[in-house]
Protein backbone atom coordinates (compact mmCIF):
# COMPACT_ATOMS: atom_id res chain seq x y z
CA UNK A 1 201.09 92.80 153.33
CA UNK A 2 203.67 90.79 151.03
CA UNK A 3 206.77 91.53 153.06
CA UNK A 4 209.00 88.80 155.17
CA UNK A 5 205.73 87.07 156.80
CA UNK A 6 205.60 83.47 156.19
CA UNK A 7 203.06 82.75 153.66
CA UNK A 8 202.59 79.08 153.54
CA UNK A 9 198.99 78.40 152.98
CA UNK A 10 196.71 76.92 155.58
CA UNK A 11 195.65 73.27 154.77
CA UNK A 12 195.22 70.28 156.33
CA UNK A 13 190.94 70.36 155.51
CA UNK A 14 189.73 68.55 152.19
CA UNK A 15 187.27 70.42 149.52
CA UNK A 16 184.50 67.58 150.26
CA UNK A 17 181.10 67.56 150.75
CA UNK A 18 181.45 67.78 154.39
CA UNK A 19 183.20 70.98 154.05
CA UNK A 20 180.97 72.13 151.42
CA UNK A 21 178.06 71.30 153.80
CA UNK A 22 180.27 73.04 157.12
CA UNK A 23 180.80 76.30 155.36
CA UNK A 24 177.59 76.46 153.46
CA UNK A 25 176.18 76.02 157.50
CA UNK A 26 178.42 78.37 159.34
CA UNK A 27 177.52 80.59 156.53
CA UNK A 28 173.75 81.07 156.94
CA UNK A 29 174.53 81.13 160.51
CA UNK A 30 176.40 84.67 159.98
CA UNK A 31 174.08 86.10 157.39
CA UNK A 32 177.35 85.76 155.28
CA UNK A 33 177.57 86.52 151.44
CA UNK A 34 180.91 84.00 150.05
CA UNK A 35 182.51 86.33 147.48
CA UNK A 36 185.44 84.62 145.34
CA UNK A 37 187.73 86.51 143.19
CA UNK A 38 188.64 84.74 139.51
CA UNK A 39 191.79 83.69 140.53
CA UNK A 40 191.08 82.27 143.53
CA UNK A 41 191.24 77.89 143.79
CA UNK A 42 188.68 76.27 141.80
CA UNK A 43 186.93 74.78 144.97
CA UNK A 44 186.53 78.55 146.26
CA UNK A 45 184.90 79.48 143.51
CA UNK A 46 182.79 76.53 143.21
CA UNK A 47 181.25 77.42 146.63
CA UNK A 48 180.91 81.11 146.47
CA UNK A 49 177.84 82.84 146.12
CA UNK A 50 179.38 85.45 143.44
CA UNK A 51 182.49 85.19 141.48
CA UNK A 52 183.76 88.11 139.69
CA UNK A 53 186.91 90.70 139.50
CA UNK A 54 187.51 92.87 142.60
CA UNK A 55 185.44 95.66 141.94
CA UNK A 56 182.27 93.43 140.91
CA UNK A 57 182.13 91.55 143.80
CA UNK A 58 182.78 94.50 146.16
CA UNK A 59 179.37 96.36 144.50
CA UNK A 60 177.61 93.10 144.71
CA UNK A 61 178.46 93.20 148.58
CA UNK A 62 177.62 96.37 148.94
CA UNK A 63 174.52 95.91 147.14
CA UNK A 64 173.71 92.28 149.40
CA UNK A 65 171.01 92.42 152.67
CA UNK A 66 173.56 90.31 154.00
CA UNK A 67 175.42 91.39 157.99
CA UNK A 68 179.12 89.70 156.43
CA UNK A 69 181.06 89.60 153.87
CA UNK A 70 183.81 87.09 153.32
CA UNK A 71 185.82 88.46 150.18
CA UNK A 72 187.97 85.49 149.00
CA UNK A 73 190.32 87.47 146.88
CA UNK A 74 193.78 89.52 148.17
CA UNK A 75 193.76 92.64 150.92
CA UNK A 76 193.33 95.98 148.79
CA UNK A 77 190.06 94.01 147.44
CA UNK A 78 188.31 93.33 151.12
CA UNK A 79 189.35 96.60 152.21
CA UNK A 80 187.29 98.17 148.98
CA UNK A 81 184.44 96.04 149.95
CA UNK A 82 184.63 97.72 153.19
CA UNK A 83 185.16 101.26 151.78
CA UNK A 84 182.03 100.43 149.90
CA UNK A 85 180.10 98.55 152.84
CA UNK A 86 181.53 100.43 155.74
CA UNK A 87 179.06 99.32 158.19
CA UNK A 88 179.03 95.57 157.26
CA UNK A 89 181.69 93.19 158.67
CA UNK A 90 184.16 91.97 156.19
CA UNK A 91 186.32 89.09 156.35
CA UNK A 92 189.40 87.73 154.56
CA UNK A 93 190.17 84.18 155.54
CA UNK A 94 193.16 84.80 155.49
CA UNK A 95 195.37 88.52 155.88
CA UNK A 96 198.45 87.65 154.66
CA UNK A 97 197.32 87.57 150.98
CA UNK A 98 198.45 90.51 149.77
CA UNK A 99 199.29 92.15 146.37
CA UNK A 100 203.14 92.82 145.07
CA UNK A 101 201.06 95.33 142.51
CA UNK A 102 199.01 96.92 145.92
CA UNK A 103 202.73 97.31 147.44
CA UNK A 104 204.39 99.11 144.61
CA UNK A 105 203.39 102.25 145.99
CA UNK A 106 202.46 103.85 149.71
CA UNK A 107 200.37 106.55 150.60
CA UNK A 108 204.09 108.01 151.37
CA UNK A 109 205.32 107.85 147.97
CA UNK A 110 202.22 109.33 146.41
CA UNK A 111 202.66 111.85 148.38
CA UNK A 112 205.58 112.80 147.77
CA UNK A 113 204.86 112.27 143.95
CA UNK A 114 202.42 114.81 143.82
CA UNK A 115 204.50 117.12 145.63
CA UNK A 116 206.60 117.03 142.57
CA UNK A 117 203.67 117.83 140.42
CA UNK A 118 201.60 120.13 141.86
CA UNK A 119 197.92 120.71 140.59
CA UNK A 120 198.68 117.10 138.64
CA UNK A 121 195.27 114.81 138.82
CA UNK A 122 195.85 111.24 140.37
CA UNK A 123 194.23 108.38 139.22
CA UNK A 124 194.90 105.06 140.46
CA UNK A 125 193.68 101.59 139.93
CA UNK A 126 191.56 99.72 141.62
CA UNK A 127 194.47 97.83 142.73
CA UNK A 128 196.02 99.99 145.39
CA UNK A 129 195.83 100.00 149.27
CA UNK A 130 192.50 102.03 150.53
CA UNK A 131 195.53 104.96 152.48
CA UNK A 132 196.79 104.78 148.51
CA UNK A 133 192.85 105.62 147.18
CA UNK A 134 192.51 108.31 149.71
CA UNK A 135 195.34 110.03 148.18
CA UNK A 136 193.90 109.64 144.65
CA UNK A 137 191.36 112.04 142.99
CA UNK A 138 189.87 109.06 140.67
CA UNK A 139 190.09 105.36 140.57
CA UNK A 140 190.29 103.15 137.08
CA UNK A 141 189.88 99.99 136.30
CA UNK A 142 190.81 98.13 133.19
CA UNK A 143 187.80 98.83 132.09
CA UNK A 144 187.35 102.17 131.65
CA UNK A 145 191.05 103.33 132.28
CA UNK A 146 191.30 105.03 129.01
CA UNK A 147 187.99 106.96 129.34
CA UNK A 148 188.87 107.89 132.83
CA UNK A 149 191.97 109.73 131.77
CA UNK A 150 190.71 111.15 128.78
CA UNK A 151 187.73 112.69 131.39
CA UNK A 152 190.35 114.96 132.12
CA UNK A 153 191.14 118.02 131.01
CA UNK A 154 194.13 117.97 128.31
CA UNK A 155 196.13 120.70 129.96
CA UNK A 156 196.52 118.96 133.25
CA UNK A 157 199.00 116.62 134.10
CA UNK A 158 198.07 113.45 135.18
CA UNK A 159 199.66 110.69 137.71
CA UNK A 160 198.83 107.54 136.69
CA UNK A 161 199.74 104.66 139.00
CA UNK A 162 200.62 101.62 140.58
CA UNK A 163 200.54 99.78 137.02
CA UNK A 164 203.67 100.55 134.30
CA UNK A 165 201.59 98.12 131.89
CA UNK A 166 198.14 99.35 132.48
CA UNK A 167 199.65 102.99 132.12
CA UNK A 168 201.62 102.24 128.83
CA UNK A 169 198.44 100.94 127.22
CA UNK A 170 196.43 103.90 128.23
CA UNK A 171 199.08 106.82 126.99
CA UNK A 172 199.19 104.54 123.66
CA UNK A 173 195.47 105.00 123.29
CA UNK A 174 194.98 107.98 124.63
CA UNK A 175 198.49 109.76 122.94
CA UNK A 176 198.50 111.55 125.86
CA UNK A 177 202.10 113.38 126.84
CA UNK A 178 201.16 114.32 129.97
CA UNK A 179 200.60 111.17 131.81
CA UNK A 180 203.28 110.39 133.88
CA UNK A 181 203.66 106.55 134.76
CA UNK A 182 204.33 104.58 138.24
CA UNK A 183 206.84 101.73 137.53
CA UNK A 184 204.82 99.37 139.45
CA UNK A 185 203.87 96.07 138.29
CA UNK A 186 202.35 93.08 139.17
CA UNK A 187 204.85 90.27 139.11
CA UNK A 188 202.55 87.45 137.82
CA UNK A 189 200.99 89.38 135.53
CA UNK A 190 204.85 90.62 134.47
CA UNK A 191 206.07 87.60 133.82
CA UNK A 192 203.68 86.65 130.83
CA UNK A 193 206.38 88.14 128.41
CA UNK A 194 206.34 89.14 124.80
CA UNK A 195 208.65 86.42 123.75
CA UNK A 196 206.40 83.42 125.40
CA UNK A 197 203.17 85.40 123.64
CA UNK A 198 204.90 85.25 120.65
CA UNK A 199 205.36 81.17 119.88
CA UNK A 200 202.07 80.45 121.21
CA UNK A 201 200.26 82.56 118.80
CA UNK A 202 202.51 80.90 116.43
CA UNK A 203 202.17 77.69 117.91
CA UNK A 204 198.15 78.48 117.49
CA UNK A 205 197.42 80.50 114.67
CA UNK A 206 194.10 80.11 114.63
CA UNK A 207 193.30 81.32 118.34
CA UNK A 208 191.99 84.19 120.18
CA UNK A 209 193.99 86.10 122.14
CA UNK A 210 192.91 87.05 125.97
CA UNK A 211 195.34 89.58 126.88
CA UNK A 212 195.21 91.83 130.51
CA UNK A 213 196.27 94.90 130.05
CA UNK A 214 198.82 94.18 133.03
CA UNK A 215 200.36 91.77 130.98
CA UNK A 216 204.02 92.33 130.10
CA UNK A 217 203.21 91.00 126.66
CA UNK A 218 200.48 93.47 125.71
CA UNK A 219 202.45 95.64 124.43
CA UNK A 220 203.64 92.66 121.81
CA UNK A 221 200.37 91.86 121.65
CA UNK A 222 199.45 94.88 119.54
CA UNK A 223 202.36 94.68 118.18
CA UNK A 224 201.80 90.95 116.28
CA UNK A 225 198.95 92.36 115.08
CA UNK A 226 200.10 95.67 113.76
CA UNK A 227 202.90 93.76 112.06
CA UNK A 228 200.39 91.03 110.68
CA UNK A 229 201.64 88.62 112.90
CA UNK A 230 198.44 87.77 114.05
CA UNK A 231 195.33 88.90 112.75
CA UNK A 232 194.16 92.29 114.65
CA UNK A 233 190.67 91.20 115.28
CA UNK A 234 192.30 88.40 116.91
CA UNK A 235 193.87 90.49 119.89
CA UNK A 236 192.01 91.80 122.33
CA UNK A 237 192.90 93.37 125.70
CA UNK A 238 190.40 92.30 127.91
CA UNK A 239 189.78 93.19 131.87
CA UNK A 240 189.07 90.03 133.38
CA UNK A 241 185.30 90.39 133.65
CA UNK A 242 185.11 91.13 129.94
CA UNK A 243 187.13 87.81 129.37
CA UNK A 244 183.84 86.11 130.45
CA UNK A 245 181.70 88.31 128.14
CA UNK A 246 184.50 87.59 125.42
CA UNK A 247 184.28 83.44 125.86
CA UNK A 248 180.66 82.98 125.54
CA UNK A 249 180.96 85.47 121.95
CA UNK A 250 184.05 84.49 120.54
CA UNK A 251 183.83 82.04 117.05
CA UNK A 252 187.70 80.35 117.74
CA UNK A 253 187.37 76.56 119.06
CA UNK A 254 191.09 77.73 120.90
CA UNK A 255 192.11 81.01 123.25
CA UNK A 256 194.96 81.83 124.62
CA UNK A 257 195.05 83.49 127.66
CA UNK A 258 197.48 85.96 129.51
CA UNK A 259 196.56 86.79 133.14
CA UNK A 260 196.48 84.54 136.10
CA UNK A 261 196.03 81.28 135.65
CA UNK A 262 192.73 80.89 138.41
CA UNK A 263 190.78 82.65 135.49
CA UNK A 264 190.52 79.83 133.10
CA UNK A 265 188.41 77.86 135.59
CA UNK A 266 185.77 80.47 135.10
CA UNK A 267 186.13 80.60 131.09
CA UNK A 268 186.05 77.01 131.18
CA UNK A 269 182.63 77.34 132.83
CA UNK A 270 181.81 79.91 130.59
CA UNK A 271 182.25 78.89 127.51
CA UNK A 272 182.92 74.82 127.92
CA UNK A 273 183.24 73.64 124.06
CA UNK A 274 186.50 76.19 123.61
CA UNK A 275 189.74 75.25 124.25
CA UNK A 276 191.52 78.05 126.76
CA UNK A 277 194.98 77.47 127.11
CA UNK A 278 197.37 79.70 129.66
CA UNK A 279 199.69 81.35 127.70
CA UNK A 280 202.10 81.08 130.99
CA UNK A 281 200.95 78.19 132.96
CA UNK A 282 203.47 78.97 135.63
CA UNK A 283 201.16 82.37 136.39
CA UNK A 284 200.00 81.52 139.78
CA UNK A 285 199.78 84.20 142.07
CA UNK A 286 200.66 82.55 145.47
CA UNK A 287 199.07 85.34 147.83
CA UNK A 288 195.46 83.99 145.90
CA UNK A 289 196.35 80.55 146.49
CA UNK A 290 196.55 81.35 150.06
CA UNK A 291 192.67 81.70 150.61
CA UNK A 292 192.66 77.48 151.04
CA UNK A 293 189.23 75.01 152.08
CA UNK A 294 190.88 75.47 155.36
CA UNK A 295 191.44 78.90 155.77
CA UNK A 296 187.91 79.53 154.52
CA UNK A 297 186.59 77.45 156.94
CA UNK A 298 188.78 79.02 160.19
CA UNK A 299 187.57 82.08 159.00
CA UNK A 300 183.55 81.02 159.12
CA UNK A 301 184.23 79.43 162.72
CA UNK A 302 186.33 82.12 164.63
CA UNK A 303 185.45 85.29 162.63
CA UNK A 304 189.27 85.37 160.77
CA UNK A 305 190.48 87.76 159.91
CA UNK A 306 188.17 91.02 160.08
CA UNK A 307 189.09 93.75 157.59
CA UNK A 308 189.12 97.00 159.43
CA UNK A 309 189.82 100.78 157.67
CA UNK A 310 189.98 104.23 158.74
CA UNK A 311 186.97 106.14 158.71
CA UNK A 312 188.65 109.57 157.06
CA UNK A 313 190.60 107.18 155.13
CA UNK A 314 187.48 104.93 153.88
CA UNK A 315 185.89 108.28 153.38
CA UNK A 316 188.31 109.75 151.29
CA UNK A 317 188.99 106.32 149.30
CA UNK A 318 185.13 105.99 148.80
CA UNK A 319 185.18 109.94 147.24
CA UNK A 320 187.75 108.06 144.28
CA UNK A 321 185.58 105.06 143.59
CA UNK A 322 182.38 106.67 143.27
CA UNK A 323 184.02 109.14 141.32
CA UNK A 324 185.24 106.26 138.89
CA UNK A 325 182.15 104.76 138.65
CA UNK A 326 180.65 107.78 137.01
CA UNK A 327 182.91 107.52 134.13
CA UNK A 328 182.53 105.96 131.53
CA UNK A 329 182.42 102.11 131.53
CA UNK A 330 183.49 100.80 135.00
CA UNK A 331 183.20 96.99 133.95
CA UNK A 332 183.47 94.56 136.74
CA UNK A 333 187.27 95.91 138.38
CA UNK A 334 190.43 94.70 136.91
């Protein structure tokens, strides 16, 4: 989805109470359930019905009475709500949001992966293309990575993909040799480094730390506090639904918080009288920004742009989910 298209974002339409009023309208006209994903633009998550992470939102759809579902979020997460909801219409106001961590690996190269390790089990996050979870024996999510993998028996090998980060922080917990890693990544998410982590926490000793566990700087995260750095009970490596559940317990007056930037509008909501600060304020993931007031509301008037997958494929994909959510804690997604 990321390739050479041009990806300049849709505007031209103002966030005002005439748009409000417009898409709130078209809405109810469709039998339409507004789904926004945390790091979408505060004014799309202002006028969702549901906020959430990926794999929340695409239960809570297929849980709604409602005919449509616009997912205002990136492509792998509509297409779930569609593996999920396969006889509802889903829209994505906009199809060129993709995901650089989605892209990191085809259905091609997973193939071929397992052909190099026969009999291996594959499980793959969440975020991955639906072709990608139809390939995959079990889907994770941040959630309950750890007790996915350790579902499985030690003597098989295990392919853990698209996410180098996610992966690292599972074979650390788990001490698991036999978990081989995809060196995928997502590049917002990669770019909150160790370094950067490091003088903030030192800049705010007396914070929290929200860390994703696709964060380049988790791994220096744990590491701070193993060497004292920063207090241990401090740190904490948090999918981004359990941020929320995090910011209305945590006792610091100041957070600091590494994942995409579009979360702190819903920890601000959260939790109002605590300070959350981005750890990298530059974390903007532009294929989120994409789903704009105006490409929401092109997508309520013309029916932009449906979401459509395979049957075997949705099938297959829906076999790996459901199979996820049996284990252990499945959390909202990622």
């Amino acid at each position: 989805m990321t390739g050479t298209l041009d990806l300049t974002p849709l505007t031209g339409v103002e966030p005002d109470q005439a748009w409000r009023d417009e898409v709130l309208e078209l809405a109810r006209q469709q039998d339409a359930v507004l789904l926004a994903h945390n790091y979408q633009l505060p004014e799309i998550q202002d006028i969702a019905d549901h906020t959430g992470d990926s794999l929340a939102l695409s239960r809570i759809a297929a849980e709604s009475d409602a005919a449509t579902i616009i997912f205002c979020g990136v492509h792998f997460m509509a297409e779930t709500a569609k593996i999920l909801s396969p006889d509802k219409r889903v829209l994505i106001p906009d199809a060129r949001a993709g995901c650089s961590l989605a892209d990191s690996i085809t259905a091609d190269e997973l193939r071929a992966w397992k052909a190099e390790h026969p009999g291996a089990v594959v499980v793959s996050y969440v975020n991955t293309t639906a072709a990608v979870k139809a390939e995959t024996d079990i889907c994770c999510t941040s959630s309950n990575a750890v007790d996915v993998v350790a579902s499985i028996p030690a003597d098989k090998e295990v392919l853990f993909l698209p996410d180098q980060f996610l992966g690292a922080h599972v074979k650390r917990v788990t001490g698991r040799a036999n978990l081989h890693i995809w060196a995928g990544e997502c590049h917002v998410h990669a770019g909150i480094n160790g370094p950067e982590l490091a003088q903030r926490a030192a800049d705010n000793p007396d914070a929290d730390l929200f860390i994703h566990p696709e964060c380049g700087c988790a791994t220096s995260a744990l590491y701070l506090a193993g060497e004292g750095a920063v207090p241990a009970d401090k740190v904490k490596i948090l999918s981004t639904g359990d941020m929320v559940t995090q910011a209305r317990a945590t006792k610091a007056s100041t957070v600091l918080v590494a994942t995409e930037i579009g979360m702190l509008h819903q920890l601000r909501k959260a939790a109002p009288g605590i300070d959350f600060r981005a750890v990298n304020d530059r974390a903007s993931c532009r294929y989120m920004k994409m789903i704009t007031p105006a490409a929401l509301l092109r997508s309520l008037r013309e029916g932009r742009d449906e979401v459509h997958v395979d049957a075997d494929i949705a099938a297959r994909a829906r076999g790996a989910v459901q199979r996820m959510i049996e284990i252990g804690k499945p959390g909202g997604g990622e």
